[in-house]
Protein backbone atom coordinates (compact mmCIF):
# COMPACT_ATOMS: atom_id res chain seq x y z
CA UNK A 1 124.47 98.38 31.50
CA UNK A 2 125.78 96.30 28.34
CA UNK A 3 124.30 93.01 29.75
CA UNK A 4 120.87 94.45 30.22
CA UNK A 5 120.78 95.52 27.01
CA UNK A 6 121.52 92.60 25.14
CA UNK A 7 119.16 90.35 27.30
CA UNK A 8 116.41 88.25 25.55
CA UNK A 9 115.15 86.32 27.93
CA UNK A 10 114.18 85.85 31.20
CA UNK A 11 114.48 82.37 33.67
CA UNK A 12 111.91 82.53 36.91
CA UNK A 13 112.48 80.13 40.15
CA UNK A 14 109.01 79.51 40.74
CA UNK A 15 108.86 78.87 44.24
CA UNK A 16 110.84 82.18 46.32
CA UNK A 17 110.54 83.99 43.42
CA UNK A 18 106.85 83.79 42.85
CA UNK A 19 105.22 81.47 45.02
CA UNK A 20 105.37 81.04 48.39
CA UNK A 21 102.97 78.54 50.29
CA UNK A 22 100.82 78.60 47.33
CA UNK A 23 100.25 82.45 47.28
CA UNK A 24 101.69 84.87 45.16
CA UNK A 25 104.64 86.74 47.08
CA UNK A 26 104.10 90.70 46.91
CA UNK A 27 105.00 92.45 43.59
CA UNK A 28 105.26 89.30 41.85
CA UNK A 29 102.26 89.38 39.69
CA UNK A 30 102.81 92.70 38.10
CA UNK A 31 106.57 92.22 37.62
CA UNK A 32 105.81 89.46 35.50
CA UNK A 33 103.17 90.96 33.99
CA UNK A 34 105.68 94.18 33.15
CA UNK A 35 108.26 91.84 31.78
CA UNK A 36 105.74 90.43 29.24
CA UNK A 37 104.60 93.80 28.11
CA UNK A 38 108.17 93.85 26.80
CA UNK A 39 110.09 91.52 24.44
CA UNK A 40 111.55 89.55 26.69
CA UNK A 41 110.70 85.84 26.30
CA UNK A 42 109.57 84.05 29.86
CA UNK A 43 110.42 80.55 30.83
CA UNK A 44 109.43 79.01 34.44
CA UNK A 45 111.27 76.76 36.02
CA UNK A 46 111.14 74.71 39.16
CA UNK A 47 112.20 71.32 40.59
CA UNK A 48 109.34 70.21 42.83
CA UNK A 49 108.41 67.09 42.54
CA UNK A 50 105.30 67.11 44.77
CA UNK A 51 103.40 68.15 41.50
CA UNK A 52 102.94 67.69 37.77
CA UNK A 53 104.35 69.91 35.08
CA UNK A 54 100.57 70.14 34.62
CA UNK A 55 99.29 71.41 37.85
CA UNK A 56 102.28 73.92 38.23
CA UNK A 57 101.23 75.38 35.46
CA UNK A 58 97.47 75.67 36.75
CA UNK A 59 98.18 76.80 40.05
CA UNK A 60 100.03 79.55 38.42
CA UNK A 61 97.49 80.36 36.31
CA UNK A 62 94.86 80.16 39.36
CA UNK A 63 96.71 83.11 40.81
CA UNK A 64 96.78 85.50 38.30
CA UNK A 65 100.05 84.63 36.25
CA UNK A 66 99.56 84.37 32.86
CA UNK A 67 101.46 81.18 32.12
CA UNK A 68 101.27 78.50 29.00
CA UNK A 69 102.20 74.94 29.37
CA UNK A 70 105.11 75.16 27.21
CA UNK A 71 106.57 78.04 29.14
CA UNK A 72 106.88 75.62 32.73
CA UNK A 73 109.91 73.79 32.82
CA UNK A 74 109.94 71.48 35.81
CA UNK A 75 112.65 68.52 36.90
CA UNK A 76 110.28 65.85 36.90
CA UNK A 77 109.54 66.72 33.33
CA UNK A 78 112.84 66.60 32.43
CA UNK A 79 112.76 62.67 33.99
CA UNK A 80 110.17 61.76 32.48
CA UNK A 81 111.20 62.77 29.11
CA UNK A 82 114.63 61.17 29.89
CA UNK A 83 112.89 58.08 30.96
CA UNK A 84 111.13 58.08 27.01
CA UNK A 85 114.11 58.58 25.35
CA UNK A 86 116.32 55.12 26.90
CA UNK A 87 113.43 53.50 27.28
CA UNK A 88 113.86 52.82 30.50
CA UNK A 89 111.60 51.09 33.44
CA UNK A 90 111.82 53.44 36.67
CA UNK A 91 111.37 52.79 40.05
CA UNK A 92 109.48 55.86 41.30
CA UNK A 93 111.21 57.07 45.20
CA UNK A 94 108.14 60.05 44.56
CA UNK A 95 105.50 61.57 45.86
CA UNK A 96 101.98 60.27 45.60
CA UNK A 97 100.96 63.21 43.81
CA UNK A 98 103.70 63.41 40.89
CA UNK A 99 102.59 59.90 39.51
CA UNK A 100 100.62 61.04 36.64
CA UNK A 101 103.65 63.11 35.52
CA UNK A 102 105.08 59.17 34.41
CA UNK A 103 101.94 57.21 33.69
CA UNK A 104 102.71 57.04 30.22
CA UNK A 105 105.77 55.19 30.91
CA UNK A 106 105.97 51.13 30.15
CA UNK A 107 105.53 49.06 33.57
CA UNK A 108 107.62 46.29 34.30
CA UNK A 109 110.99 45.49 36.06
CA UNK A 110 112.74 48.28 36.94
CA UNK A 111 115.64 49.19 35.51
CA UNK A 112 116.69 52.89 37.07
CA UNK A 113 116.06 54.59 39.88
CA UNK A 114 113.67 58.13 40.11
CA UNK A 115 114.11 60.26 43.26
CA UNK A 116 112.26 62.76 43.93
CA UNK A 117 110.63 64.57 47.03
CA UNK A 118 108.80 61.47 48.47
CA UNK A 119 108.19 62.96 51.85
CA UNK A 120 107.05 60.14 54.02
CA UNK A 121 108.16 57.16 51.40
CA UNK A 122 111.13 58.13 52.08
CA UNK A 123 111.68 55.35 54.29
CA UNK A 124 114.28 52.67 54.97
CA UNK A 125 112.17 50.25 53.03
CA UNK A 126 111.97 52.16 49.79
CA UNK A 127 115.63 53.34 50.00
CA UNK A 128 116.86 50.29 51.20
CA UNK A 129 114.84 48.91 47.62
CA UNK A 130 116.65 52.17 45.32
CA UNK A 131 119.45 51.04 46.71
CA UNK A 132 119.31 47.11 45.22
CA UNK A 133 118.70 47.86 42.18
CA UNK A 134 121.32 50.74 42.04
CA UNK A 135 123.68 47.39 42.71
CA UNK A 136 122.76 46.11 40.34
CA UNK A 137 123.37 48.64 37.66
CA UNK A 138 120.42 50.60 37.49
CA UNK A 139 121.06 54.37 37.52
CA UNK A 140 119.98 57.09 39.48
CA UNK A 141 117.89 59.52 38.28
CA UNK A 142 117.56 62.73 40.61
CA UNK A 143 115.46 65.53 40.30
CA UNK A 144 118.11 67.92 41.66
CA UNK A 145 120.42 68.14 44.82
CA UNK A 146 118.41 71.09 46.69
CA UNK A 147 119.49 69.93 50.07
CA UNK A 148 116.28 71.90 51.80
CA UNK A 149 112.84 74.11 50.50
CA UNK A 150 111.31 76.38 52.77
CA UNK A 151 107.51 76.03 53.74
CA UNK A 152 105.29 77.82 55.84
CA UNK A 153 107.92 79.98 57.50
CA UNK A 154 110.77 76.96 57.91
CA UNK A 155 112.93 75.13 56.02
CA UNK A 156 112.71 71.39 55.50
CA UNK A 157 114.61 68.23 53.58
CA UNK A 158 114.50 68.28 50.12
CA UNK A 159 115.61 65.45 47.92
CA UNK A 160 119.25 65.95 47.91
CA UNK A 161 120.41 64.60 51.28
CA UNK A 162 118.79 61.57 50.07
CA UNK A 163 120.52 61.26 46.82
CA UNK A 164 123.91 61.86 48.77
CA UNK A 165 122.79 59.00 50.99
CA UNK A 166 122.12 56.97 47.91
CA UNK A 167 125.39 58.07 46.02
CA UNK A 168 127.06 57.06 49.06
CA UNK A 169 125.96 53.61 49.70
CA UNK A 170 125.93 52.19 46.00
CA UNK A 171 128.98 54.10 45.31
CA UNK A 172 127.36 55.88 42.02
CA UNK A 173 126.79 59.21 41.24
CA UNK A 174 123.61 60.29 40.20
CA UNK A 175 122.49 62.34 37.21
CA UNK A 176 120.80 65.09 38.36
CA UNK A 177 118.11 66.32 35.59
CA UNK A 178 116.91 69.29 37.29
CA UNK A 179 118.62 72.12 38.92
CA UNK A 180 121.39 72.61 39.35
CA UNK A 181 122.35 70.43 36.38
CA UNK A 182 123.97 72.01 33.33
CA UNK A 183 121.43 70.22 31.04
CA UNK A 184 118.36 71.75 32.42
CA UNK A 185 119.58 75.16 31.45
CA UNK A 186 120.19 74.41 27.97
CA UNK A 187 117.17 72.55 27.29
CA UNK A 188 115.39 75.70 28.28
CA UNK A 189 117.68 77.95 26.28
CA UNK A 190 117.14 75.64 23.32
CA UNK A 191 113.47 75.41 23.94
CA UNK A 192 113.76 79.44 23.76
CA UNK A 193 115.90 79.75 21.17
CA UNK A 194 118.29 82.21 23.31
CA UNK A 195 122.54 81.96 23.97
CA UNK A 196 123.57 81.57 27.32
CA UNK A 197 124.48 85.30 27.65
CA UNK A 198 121.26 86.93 26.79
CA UNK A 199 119.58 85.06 29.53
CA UNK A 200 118.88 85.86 32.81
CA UNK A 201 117.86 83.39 35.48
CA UNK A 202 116.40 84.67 38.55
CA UNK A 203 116.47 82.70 41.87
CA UNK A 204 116.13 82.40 45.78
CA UNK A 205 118.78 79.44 46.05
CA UNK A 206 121.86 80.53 45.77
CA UNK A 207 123.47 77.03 44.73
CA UNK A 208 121.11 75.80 42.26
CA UNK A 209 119.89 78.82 40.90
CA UNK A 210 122.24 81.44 40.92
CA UNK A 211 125.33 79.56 40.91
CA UNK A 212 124.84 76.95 38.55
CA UNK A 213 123.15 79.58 35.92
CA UNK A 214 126.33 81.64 35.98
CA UNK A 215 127.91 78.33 35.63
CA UNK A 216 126.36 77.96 32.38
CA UNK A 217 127.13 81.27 31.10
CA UNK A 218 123.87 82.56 32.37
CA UNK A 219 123.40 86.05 34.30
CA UNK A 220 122.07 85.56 37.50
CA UNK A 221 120.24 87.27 40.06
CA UNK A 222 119.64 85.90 43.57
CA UNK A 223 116.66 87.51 45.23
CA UNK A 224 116.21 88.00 49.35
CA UNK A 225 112.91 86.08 49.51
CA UNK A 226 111.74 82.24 49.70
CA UNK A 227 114.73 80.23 50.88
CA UNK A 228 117.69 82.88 50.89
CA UNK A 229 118.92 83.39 54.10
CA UNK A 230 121.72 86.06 55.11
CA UNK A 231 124.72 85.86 53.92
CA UNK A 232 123.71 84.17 50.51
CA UNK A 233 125.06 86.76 48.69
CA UNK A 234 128.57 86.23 49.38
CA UNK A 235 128.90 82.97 47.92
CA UNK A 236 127.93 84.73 44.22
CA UNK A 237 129.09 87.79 44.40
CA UNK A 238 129.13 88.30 40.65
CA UNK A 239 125.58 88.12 40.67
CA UNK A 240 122.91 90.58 40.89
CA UNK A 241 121.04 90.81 44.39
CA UNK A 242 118.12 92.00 44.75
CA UNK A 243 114.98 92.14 47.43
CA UNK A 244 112.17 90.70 45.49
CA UNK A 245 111.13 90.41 41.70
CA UNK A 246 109.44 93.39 41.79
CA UNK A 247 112.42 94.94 42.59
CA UNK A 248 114.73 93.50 39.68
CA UNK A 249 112.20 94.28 37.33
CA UNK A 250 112.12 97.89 38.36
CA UNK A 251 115.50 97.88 37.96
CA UNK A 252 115.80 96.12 34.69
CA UNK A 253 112.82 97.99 33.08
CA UNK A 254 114.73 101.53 33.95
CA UNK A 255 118.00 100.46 31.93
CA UNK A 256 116.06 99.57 28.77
């Protein structure tokens, strides 16, 4: 296949692909482990915002994937480096546990808005806050529009319905920094030094991961674990599909 041959590197969904409820899904360990024994470069991504670019990377790394800092690419990251650049003041809609991932950042008033996964600040209070200062010109800063994640077994809210709700009521649109945002995949394909086309990202949501890649000019594959759900396939059908990781690799590895 011309397109396996040609690809350089490889983009992992961490959670679905890898991960699920903090435990390595079957096959997923040694299929990363075969795709570094070749030269394929690695890059993972993810847009949780219930942790650090920091702890992703060691709670990888507690499970047996050998992972580097520089290789996780995660949305609040991408924030937070925005955030730097403009010099801007954010009020943080996120999760207790993401707050190191800005402390860096100058204190003061707030002039844009960071939402993220905030679970239980998610509340009228703090929205109802987001959504004054979006009034008054801050902007929105989203970590993606993943309208649900999947977690022991179910699905539940993500961040997106949120930022719709937000979107909707300030009449702004956000910029989205994470998945599935156009920007997110070239920073990564910069940061590897690879074209669009001789990239492969790999992912369980069909929307942000699959879709939006190919949008980019990305191969995709969507795989039938973490938050697929019947019928995914359909909605990319120019994309790969395949059961797990494992399986994709097997597949790959045979063509080269």
């Amino acid at each position: 296949m011309e397109e396996v041959t040609m690809l350089k590197a490889v983009l992992l969904d961490i959670s679905g692909v890898l991960t699920e409820d903090g435990e390595a899904l079957p096959g997923a360990l040694e299929a990363v482990a075969r795709l570094q024994e070749r030269d394929l470069t690695l890059r993972f991504l993810t847009n949780t915002s219930r942790r650090t670019s920091a702890k992703v990377c060691e709670d990888l790394q507690a499970l047996g994937f050998d992972v580097a800092p520089a290789q996780v690419f995660t949305a609040p990251g991408a924030i937070r480096r925005y955030l730097a650049r403009h010099r801007l003041c954010p009020y943080l809609l996120i999760h207790e546990r993401l707050e190191p991932e800005f402390a860096d950042l100058p204190s003061g008033q707030p002039d844009a808005v960071v939402l993220g996964d905030a679970e239980q600040r998610l509340d009228y209070a703090h929205l109802d806050e987001a959504f004054r200062l979006l009034l008054d010109g801050a902007p929105l800063l989203a970590v993606g529009t993943n309208r649900y994640f999947r977690q022991a077994g179910t699905l539940h809210l993500d961040a997106g319905p949120f930022v719709r709700a937000l979107e909707y009521a300030a009449g702004v649109e956000a910029h989205v920094l994470g998945k599935p945002a156009g920007d997110f995949f070239h920073a990564v394909l910069e940061e590897a030094g690879v074209a669009p086309d001789e990239a492969l990202m790999v992912g369980d949501d069909v929307e942000c991961d699959v879709v939006a890649a190919m949008d980019v000019g990305l191969q995709a594959c969507l795989v039938r674990s973490g938050k697929y759900c019947a019928g995914d396939e359909d909605k990319a059908p120019e994309a790969r599909c395949e059961a797990s990781l494992a399986d994709l690799v097997e597949a790959l590895l045979a063509t080269r």
